[in-house]
C-alpha atoms as a PDB file:
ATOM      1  CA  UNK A   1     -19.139 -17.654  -5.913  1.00  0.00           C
ATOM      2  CA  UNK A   2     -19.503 -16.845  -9.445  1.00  0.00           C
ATOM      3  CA  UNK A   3     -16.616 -18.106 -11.914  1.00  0.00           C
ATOM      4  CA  UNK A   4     -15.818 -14.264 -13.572  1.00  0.00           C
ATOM      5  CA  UNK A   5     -13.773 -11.338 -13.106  1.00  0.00           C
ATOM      6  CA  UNK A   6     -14.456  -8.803 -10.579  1.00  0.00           C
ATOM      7  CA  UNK A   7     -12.144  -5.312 -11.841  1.00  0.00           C
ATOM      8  CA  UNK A   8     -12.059  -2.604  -8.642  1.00  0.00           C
ATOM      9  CA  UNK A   9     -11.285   0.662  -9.514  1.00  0.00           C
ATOM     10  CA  UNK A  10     -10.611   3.247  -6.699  1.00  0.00           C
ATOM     11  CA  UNK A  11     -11.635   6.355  -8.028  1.00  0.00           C
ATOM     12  CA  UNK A  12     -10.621   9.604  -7.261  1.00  0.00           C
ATOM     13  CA  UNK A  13     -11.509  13.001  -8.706  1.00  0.00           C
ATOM     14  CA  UNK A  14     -10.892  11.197 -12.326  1.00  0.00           C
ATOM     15  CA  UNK A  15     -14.531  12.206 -14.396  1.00  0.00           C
ATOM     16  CA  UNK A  16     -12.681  12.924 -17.352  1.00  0.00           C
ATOM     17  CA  UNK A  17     -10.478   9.149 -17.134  1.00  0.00           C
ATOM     18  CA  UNK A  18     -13.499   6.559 -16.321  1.00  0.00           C
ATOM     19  CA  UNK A  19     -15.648   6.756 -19.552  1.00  0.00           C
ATOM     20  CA  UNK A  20     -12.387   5.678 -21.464  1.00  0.00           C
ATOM     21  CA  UNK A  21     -11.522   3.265 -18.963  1.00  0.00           C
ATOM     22  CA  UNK A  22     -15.267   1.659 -18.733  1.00  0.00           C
ATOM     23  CA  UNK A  23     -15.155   1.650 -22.792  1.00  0.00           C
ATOM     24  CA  UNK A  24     -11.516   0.117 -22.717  1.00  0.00           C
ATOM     25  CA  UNK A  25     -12.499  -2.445 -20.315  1.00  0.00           C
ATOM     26  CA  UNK A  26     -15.738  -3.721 -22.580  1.00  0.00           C
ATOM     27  CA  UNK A  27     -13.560  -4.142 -25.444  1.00  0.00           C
ATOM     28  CA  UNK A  28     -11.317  -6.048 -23.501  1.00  0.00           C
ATOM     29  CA  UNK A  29     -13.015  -8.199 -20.723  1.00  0.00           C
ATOM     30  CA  UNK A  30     -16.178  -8.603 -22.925  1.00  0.00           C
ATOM     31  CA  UNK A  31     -18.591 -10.534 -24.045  1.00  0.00           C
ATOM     32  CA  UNK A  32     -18.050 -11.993 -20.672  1.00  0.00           C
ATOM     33  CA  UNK A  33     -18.476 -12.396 -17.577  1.00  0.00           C
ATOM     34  CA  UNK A  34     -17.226  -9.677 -15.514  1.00  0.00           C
ATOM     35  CA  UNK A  35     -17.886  -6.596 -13.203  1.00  0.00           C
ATOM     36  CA  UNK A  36     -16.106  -3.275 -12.716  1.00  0.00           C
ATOM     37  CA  UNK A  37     -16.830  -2.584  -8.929  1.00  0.00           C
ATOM     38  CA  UNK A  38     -16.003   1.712  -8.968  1.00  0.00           C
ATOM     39  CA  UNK A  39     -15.288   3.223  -5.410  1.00  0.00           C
ATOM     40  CA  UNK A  40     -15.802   6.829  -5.089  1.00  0.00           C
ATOM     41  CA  UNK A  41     -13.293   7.878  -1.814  1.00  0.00           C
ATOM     42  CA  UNK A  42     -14.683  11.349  -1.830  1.00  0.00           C
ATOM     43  CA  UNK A  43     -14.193  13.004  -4.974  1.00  0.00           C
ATOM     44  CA  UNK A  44     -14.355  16.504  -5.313  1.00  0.00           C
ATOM     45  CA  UNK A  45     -15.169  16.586  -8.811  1.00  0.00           C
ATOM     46  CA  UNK A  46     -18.232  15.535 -10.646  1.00  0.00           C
ATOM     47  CA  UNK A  47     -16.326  11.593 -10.381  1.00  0.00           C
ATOM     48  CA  UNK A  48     -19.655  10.551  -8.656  1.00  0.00           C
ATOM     49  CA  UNK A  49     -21.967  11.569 -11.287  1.00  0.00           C
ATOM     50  CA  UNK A  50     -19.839  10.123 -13.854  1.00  0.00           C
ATOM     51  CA  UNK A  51     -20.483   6.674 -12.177  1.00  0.00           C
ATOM     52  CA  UNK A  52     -23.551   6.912 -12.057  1.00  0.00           C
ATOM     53  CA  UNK A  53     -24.674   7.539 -15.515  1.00  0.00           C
ATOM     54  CA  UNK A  54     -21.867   4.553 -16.574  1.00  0.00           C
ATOM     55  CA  UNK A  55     -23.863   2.448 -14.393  1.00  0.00           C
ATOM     56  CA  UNK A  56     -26.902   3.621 -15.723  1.00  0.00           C
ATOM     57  CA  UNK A  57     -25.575   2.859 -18.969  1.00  0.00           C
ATOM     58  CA  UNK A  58     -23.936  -0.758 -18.121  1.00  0.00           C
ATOM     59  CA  UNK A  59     -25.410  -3.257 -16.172  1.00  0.00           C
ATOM     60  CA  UNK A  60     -21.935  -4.424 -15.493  1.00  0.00           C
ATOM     61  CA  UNK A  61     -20.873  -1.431 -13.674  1.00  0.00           C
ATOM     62  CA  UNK A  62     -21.363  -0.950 -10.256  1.00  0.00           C
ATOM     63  CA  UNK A  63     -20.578   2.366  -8.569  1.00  0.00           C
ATOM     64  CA  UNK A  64     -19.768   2.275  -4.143  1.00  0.00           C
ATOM     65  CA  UNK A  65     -19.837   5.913  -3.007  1.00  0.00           C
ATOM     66  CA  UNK A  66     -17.895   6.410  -0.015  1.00  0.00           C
ATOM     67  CA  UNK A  67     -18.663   8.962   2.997  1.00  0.00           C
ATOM     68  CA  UNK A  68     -15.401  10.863   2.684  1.00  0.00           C
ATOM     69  CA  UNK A  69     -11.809  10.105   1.493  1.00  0.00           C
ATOM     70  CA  UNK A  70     -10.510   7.549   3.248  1.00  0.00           C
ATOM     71  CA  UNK A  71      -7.185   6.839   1.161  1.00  0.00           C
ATOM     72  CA  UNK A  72      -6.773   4.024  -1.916  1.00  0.00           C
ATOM     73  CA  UNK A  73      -6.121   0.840   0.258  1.00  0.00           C
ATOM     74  CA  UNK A  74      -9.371   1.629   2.094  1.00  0.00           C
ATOM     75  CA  UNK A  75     -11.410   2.158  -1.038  1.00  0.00           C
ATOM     76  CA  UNK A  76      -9.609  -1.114  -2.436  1.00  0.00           C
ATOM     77  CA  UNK A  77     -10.588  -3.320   0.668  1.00  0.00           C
ATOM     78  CA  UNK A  78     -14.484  -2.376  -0.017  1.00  0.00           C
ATOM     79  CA  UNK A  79     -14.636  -2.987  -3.352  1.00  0.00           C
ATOM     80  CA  UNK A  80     -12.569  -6.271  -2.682  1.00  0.00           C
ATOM     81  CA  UNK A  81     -15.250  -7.108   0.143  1.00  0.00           C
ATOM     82  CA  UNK A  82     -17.930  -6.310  -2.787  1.00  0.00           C
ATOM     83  CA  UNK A  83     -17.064  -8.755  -5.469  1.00  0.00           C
ATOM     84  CA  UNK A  84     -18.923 -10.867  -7.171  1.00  0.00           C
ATOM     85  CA  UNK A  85     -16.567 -13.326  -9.093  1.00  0.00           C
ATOM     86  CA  UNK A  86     -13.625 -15.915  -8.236  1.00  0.00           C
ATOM     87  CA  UNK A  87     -11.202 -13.593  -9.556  1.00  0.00           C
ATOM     88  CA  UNK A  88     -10.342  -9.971  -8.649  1.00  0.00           C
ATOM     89  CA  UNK A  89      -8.141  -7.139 -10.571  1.00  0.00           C
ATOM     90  CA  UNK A  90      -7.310  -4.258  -9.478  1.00  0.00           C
ATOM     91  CA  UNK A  91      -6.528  -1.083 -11.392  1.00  0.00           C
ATOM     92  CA  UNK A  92      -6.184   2.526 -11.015  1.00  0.00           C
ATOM     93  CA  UNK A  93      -8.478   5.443 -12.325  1.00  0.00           C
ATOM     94  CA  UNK A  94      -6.172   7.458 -13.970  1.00  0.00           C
ATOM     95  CA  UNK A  95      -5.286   5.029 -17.131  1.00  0.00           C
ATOM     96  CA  UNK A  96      -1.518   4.141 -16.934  1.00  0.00           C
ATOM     97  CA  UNK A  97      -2.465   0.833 -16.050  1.00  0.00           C
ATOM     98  CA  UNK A  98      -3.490  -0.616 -19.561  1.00  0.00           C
ATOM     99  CA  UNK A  99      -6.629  -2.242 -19.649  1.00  0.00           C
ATOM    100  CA  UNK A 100      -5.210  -4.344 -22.231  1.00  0.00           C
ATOM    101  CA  UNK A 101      -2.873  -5.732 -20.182  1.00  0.00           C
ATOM    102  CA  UNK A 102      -5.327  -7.528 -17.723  1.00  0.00           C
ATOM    103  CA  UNK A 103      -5.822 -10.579 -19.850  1.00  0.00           C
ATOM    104  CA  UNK A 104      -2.053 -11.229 -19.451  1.00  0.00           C
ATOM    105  CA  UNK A 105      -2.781 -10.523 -15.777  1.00  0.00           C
ATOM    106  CA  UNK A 106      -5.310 -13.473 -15.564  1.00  0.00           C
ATOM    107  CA  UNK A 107      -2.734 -15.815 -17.835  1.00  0.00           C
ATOM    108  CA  UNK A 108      -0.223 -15.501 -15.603  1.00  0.00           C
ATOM    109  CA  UNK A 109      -2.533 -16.094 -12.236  1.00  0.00           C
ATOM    110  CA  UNK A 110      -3.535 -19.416 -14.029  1.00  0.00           C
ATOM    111  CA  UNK A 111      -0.014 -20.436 -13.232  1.00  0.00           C
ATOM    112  CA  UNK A 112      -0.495 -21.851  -9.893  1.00  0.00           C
ATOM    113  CA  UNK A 113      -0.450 -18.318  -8.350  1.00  0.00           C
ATOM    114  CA  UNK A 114      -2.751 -16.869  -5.999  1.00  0.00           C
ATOM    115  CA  UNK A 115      -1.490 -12.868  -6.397  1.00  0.00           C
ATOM    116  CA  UNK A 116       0.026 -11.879  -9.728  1.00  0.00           C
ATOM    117  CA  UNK A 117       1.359  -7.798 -10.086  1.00  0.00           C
ATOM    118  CA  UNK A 118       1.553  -6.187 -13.628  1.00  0.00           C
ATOM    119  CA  UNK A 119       5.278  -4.609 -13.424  1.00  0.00           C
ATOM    120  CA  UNK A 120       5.573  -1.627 -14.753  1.00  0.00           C
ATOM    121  CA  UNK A 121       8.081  -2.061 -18.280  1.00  0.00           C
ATOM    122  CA  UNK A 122       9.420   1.504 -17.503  1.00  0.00           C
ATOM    123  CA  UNK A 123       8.465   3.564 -14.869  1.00  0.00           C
ATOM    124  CA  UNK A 124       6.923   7.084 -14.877  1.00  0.00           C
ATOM    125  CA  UNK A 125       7.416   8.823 -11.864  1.00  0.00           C
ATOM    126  CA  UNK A 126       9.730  11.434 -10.854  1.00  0.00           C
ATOM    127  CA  UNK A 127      12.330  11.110  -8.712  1.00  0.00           C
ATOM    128  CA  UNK A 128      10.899  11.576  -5.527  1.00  0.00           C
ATOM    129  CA  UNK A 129       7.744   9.625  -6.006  1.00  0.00           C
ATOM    130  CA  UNK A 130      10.661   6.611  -7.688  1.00  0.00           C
ATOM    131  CA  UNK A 131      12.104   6.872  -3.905  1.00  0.00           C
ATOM    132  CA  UNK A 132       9.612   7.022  -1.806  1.00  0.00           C
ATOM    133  CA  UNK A 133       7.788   3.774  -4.051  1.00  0.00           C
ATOM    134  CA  UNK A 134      11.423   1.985  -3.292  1.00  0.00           C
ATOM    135  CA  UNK A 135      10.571   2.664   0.382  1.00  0.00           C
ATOM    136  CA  UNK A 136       7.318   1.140   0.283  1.00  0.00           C
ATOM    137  CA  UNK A 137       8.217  -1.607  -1.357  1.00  0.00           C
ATOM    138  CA  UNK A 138      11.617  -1.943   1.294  1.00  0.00           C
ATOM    139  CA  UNK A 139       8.818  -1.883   3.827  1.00  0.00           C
ATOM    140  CA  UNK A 140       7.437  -5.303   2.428  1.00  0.00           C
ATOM    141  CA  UNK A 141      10.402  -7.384   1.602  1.00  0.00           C
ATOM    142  CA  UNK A 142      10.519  -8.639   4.887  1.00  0.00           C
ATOM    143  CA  UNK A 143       6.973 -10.279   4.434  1.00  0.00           C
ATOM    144  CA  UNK A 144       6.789 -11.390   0.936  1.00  0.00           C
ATOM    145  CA  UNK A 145      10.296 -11.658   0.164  1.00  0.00           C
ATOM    146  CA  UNK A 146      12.513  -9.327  -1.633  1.00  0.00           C
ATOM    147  CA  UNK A 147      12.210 -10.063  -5.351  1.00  0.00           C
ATOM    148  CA  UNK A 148       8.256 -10.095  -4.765  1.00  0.00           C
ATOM    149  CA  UNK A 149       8.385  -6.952  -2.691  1.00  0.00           C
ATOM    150  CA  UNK A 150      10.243  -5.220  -6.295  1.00  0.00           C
ATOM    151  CA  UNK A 151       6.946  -6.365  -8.212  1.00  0.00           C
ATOM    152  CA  UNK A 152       4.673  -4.724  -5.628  1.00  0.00           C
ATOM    153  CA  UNK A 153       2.056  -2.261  -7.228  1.00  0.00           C
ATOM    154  CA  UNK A 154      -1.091  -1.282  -7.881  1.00  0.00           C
ATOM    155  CA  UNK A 155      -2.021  -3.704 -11.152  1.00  0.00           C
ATOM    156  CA  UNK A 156      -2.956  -6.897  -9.862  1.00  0.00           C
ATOM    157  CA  UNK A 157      -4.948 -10.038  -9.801  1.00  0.00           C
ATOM    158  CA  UNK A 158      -5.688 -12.400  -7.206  1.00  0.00           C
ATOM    159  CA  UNK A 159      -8.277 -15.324  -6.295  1.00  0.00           C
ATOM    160  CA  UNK A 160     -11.526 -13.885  -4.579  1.00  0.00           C
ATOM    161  CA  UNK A 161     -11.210 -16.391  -1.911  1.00  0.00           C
ATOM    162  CA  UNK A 162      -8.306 -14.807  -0.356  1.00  0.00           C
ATOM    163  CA  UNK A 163     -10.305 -12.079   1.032  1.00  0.00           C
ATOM    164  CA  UNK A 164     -11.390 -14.315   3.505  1.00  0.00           C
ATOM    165  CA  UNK A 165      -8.389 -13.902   5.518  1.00  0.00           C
ATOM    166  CA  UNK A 166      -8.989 -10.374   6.167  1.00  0.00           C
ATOM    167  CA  UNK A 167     -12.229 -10.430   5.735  1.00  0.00           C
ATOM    168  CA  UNK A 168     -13.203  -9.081   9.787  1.00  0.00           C
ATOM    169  CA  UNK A 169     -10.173  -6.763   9.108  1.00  0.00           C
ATOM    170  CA  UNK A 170     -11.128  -3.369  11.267  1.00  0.00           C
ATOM    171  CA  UNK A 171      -8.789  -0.865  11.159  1.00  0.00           C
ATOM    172  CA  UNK A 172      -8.039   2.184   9.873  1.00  0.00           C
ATOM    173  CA  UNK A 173      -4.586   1.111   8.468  1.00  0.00           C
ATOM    174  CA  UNK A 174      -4.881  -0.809   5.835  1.00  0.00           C
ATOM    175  CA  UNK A 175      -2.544  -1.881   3.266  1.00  0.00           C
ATOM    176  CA  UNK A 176      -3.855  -4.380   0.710  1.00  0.00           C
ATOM    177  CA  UNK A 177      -0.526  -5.860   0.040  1.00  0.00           C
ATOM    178  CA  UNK A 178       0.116  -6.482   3.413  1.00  0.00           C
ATOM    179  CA  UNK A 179      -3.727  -8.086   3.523  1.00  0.00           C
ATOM    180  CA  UNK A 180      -2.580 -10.780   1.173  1.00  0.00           C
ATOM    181  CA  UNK A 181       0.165 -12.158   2.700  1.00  0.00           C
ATOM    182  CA  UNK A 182      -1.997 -12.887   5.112  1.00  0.00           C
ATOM    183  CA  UNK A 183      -3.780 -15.497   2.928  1.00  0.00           C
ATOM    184  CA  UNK A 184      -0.793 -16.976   1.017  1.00  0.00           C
ATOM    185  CA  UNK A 185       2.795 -16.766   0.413  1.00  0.00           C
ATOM    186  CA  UNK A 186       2.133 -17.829  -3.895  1.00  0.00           C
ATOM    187  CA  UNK A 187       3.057 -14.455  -5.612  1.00  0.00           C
ATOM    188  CA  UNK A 188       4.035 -13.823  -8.985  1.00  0.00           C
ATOM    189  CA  UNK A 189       4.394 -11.231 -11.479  1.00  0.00           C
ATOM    190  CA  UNK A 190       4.696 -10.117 -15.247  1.00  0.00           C
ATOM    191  CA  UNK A 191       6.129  -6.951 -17.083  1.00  0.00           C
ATOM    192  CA  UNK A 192       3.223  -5.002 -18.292  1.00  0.00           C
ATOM    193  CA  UNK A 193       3.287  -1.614 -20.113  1.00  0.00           C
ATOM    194  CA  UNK A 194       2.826   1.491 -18.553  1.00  0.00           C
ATOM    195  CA  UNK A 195       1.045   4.382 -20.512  1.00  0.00           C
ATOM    196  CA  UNK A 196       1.968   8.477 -19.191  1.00  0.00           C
ATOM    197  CA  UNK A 197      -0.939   9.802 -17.312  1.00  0.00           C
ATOM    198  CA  UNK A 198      -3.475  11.433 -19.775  1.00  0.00           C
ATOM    199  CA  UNK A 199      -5.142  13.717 -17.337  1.00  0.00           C
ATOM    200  CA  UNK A 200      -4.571  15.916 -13.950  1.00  0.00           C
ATOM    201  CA  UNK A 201      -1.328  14.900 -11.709  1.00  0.00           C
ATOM    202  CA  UNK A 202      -1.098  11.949  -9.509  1.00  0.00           C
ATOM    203  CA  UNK A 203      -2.288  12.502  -6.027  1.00  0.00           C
ATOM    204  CA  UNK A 204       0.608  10.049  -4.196  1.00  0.00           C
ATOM    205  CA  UNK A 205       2.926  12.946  -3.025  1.00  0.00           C
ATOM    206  CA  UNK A 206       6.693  11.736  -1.678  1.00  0.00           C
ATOM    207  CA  UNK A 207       5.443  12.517   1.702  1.00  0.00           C
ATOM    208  CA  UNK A 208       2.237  10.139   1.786  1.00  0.00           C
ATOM    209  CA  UNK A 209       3.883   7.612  -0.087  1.00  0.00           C
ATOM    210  CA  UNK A 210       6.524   7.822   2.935  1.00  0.00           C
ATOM    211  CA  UNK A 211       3.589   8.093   5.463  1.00  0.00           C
ATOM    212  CA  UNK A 212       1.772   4.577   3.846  1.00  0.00           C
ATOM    213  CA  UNK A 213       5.018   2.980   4.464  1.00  0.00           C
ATOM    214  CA  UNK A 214       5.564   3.772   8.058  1.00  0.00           C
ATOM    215  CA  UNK A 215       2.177   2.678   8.589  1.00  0.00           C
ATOM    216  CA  UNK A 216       2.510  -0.570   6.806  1.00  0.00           C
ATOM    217  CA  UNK A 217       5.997  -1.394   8.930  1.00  0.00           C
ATOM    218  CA  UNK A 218       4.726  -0.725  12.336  1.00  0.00           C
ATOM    219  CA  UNK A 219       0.799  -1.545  11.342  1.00  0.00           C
ATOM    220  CA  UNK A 220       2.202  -5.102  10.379  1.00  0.00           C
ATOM    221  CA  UNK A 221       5.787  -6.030  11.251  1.00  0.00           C
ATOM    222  CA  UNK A 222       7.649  -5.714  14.240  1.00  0.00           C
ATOM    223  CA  UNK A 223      11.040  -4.797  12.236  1.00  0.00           C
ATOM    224  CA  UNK A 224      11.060  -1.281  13.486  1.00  0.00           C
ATOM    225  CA  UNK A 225      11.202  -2.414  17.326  1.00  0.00           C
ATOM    226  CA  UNK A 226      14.170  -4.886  16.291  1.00  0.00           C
ATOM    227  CA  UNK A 227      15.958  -2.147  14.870  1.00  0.00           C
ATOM    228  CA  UNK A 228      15.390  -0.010  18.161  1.00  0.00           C
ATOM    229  CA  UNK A 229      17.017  -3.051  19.674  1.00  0.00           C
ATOM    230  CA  UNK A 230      20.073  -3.325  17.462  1.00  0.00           C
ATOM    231  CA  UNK A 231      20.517   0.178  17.898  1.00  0.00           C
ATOM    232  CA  UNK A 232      20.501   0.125  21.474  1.00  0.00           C
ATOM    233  CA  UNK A 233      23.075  -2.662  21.877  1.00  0.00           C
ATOM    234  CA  UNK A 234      25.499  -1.462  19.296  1.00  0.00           C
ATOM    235  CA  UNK A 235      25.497   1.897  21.349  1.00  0.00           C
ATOM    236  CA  UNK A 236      25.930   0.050  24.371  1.00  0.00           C
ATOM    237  CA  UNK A 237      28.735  -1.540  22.573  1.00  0.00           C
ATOM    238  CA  UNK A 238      30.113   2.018  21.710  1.00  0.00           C
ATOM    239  CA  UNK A 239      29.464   3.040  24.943  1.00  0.00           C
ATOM    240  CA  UNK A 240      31.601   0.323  26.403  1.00  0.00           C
ATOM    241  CA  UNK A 241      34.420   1.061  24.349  1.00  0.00           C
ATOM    242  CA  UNK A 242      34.491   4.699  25.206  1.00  0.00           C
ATOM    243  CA  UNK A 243      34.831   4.203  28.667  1.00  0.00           C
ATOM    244  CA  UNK A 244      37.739   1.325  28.275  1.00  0.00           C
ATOM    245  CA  UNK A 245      39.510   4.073  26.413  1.00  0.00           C
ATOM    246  CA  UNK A 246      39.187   6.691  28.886  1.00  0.00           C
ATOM    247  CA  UNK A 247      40.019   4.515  32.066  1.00  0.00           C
ATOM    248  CA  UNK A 248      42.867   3.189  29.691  1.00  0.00           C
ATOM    249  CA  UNK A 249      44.211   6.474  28.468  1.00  0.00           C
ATOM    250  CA  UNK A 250      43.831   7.562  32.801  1.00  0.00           C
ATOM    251  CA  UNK A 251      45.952   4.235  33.643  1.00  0.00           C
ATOM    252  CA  UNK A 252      48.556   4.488  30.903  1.00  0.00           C
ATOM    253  CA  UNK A 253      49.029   7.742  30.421  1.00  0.00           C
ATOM    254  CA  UNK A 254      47.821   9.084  33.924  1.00  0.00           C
ATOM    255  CA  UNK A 255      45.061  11.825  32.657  1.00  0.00           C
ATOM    256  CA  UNK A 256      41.717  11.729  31.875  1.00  0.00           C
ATOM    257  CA  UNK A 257      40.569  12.893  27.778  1.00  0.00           C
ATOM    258  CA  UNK A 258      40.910  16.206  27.488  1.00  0.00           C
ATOM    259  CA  UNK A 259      38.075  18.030  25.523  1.00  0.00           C
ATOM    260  CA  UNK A 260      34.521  19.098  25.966  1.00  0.00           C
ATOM    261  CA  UNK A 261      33.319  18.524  22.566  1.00  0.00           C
ATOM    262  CA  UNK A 262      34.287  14.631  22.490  1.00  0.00           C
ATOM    263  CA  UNK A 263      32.097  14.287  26.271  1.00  0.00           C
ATOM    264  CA  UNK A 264      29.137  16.211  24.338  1.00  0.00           C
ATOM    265  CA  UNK A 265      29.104  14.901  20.880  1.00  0.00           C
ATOM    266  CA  UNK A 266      29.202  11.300  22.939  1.00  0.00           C
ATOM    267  CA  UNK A 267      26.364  12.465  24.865  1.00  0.00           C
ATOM    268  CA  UNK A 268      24.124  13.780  22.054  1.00  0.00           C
ATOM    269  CA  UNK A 269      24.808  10.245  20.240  1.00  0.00           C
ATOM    270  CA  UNK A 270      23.579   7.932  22.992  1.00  0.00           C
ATOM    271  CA  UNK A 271      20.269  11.062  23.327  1.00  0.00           C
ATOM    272  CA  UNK A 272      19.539  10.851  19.862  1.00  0.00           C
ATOM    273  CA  UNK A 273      19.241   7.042  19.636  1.00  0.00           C
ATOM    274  CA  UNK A 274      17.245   7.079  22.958  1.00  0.00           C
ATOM    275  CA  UNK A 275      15.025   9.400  21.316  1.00  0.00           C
ATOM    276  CA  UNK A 276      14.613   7.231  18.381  1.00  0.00           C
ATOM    277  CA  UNK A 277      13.874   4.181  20.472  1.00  0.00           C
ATOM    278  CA  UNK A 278      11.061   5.782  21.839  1.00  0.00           C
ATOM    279  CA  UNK A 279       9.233   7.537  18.856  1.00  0.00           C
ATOM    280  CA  UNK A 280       9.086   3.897  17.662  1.00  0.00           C
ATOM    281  CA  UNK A 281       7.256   2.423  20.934  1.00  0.00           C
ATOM    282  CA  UNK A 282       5.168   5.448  20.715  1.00  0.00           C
ATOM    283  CA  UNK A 283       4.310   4.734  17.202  1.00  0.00           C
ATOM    284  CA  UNK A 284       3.288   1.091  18.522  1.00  0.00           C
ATOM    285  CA  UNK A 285       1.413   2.454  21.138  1.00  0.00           C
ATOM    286  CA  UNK A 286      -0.923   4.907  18.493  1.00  0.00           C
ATOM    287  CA  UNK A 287      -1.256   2.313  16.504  1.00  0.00           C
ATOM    288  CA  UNK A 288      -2.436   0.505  19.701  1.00  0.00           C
ATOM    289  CA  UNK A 289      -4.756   2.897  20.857  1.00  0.00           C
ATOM    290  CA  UNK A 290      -6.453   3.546  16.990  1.00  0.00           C
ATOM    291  CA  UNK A 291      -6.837  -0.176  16.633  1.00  0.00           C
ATOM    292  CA  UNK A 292      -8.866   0.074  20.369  1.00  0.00           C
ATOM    293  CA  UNK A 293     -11.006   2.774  19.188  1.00  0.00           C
ATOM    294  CA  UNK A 294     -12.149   0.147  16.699  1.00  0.00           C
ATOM    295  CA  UNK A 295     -12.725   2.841  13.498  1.00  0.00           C
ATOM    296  CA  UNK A 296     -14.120   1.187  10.845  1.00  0.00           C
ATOM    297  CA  UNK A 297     -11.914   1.237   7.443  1.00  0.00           C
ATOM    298  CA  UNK A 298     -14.487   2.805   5.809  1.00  0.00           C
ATOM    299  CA  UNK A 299     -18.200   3.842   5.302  1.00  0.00           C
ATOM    300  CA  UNK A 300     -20.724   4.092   2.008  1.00  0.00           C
ATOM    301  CA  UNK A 301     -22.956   6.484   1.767  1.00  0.00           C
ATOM    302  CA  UNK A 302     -24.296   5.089  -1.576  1.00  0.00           C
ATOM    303  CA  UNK A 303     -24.254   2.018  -4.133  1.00  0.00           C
ATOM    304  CA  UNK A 304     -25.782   1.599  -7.679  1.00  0.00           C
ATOM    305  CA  UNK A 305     -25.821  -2.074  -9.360  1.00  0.00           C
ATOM    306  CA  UNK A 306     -27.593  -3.313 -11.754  1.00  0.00           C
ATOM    307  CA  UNK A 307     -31.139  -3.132 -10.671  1.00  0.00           C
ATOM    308  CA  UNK A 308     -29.992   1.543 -10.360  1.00  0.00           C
ATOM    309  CA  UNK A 309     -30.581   0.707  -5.825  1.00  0.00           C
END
């Protein structure tokens, strides 16, 4: 493997982002050596044609032109699989992570780390996307630890040759943070800026942020399931002490508890959490049955290097 720097960009409808990003990156990352590996998950804008005339222009630039949109992770995990160098970055399209910043990126990894995130100085998000990020990254504390999991985002850096702990990875899940904790438990991170967004509005809504980290906890982690558990015996618990109260109250006071409302609201309790319990094992068992189906993460319907194939 190549001693370099290998930056993947998933794109996504962003024409009017990459030229300044491409540009930014040169003036950065070069003379060097160093690749920016652009994945295409099924823009619907001219994004496509954009990469192709920077690759046309750049011999550095390589373009991967996906079938259809298959989501950020998925894009990520080919362009990872596609690098050239010992050293991968990753970035996204849209220009709030600083391309200026990536050099402090690669210091930092040179510090006997194997994954370094760029933390955002101030965040820009609204309020919902803020939550639903703190979900995500709630999601992950349990495997990388929680002041890690607070660092968790797209700006990163990592050694190439972690990839080859995932690299057989079929699935159509896929979460790359999850990926590399697979490979090593050596994370570390650095406050980077964070620039507003220059053009269009982020795609990551507060309901697929949510979705991505659902999938990530049952895809990886079997902390849902122990919850179901400690559910169910702290009910049973409650259930137990419900009915010591009624035979005591019958005993003591020689009647049973008066009241329809207490018998239903009791029952509806003990439903609900039944209820929950199982939407979690069903969860498991979709997850089950997509990971049988053996769908592939992704497919590319094109790719431009150097040599325009």
């Amino acid at each position: 493997m190549k001693s370099g720097v290998s930056v993947v960009v998933p794109v996504y409808n962003s024409e009017r982002s990459l030229p300044e990003l491409i540009e930014r990156l040169e003036k950065v990352l070069g003379p060097g050596t160093f690749e920016a590996v652009l994945v295409n998950d099924g823009s619907r804008d001219g994004s496509w044609e954009v990469v192709r005339r920077l690759a046309g222009e750049r011999r550095w630039v390589r373009g991967i032109n996906l079938m259809r949109n298959y989501g950020q992770h998925n894009a990520l995990l080919c362009g990872i699989r596609a690098a050239r160098y010992d050293t991968i970055v990753t970035m996204d399209d849209d220009l709030q992570n600083p391309p200026e910043e990536v050099p402090a990126l690669l210091k930092q990894l040179e510090k006997d780390y194997d994954v370094v995130y760029g933390t955002p100085q101030k965040q820009r998000h609204g309020l919902w996307r803020g939550l639903a990020s703190w979900f995500t990254k709630l999601a992950l504390q349990k495997m990388m630890g929680a002041q890690t999991a607070r660092s968790v985002g797209p700006f990163r850096a990592f050694r190439t040759r972690l990839r080859s702990a995932f690299q057989d990875y079929r699935g159509s899940y896929v979460s790359i943070d999850v990926l590399l904790t697979w490979a090593t438990s050596r994370f570390g991170s650095i406050s980077v800026r964070h620039d507003p967004r220059k053009f269009g509005v982020t795609n990551y809504t507060f309901g697929k942020l949510a979705s991505h980290a659902l999938d990530m906890t049952t895809g990886s982690t079997m902390l849902p399931l122990q919850i179901a558990t400690l559910l169910g015996f702290a009910f049973a618990f409650f259930g137990l002490l419900v009915l010591v109260y009624v035979v005591g109250r019958y005993f003591i006071q020689g009647g049973g508890v008066p009241g329809f409302p207490f018998l239903a609201s009791t029952i509806a309790i003990f439903s609900g959490v039944q209820l929950f319990a199982l939407g979690i094992i069903g969860e498991y068992i979709l997850r089950i049955h997509v990971r049988m189906m053996d769908r592939p993460c992704y497919a590319v319907r094109d790719t431009l290097d150097a040599e325009g194939a």
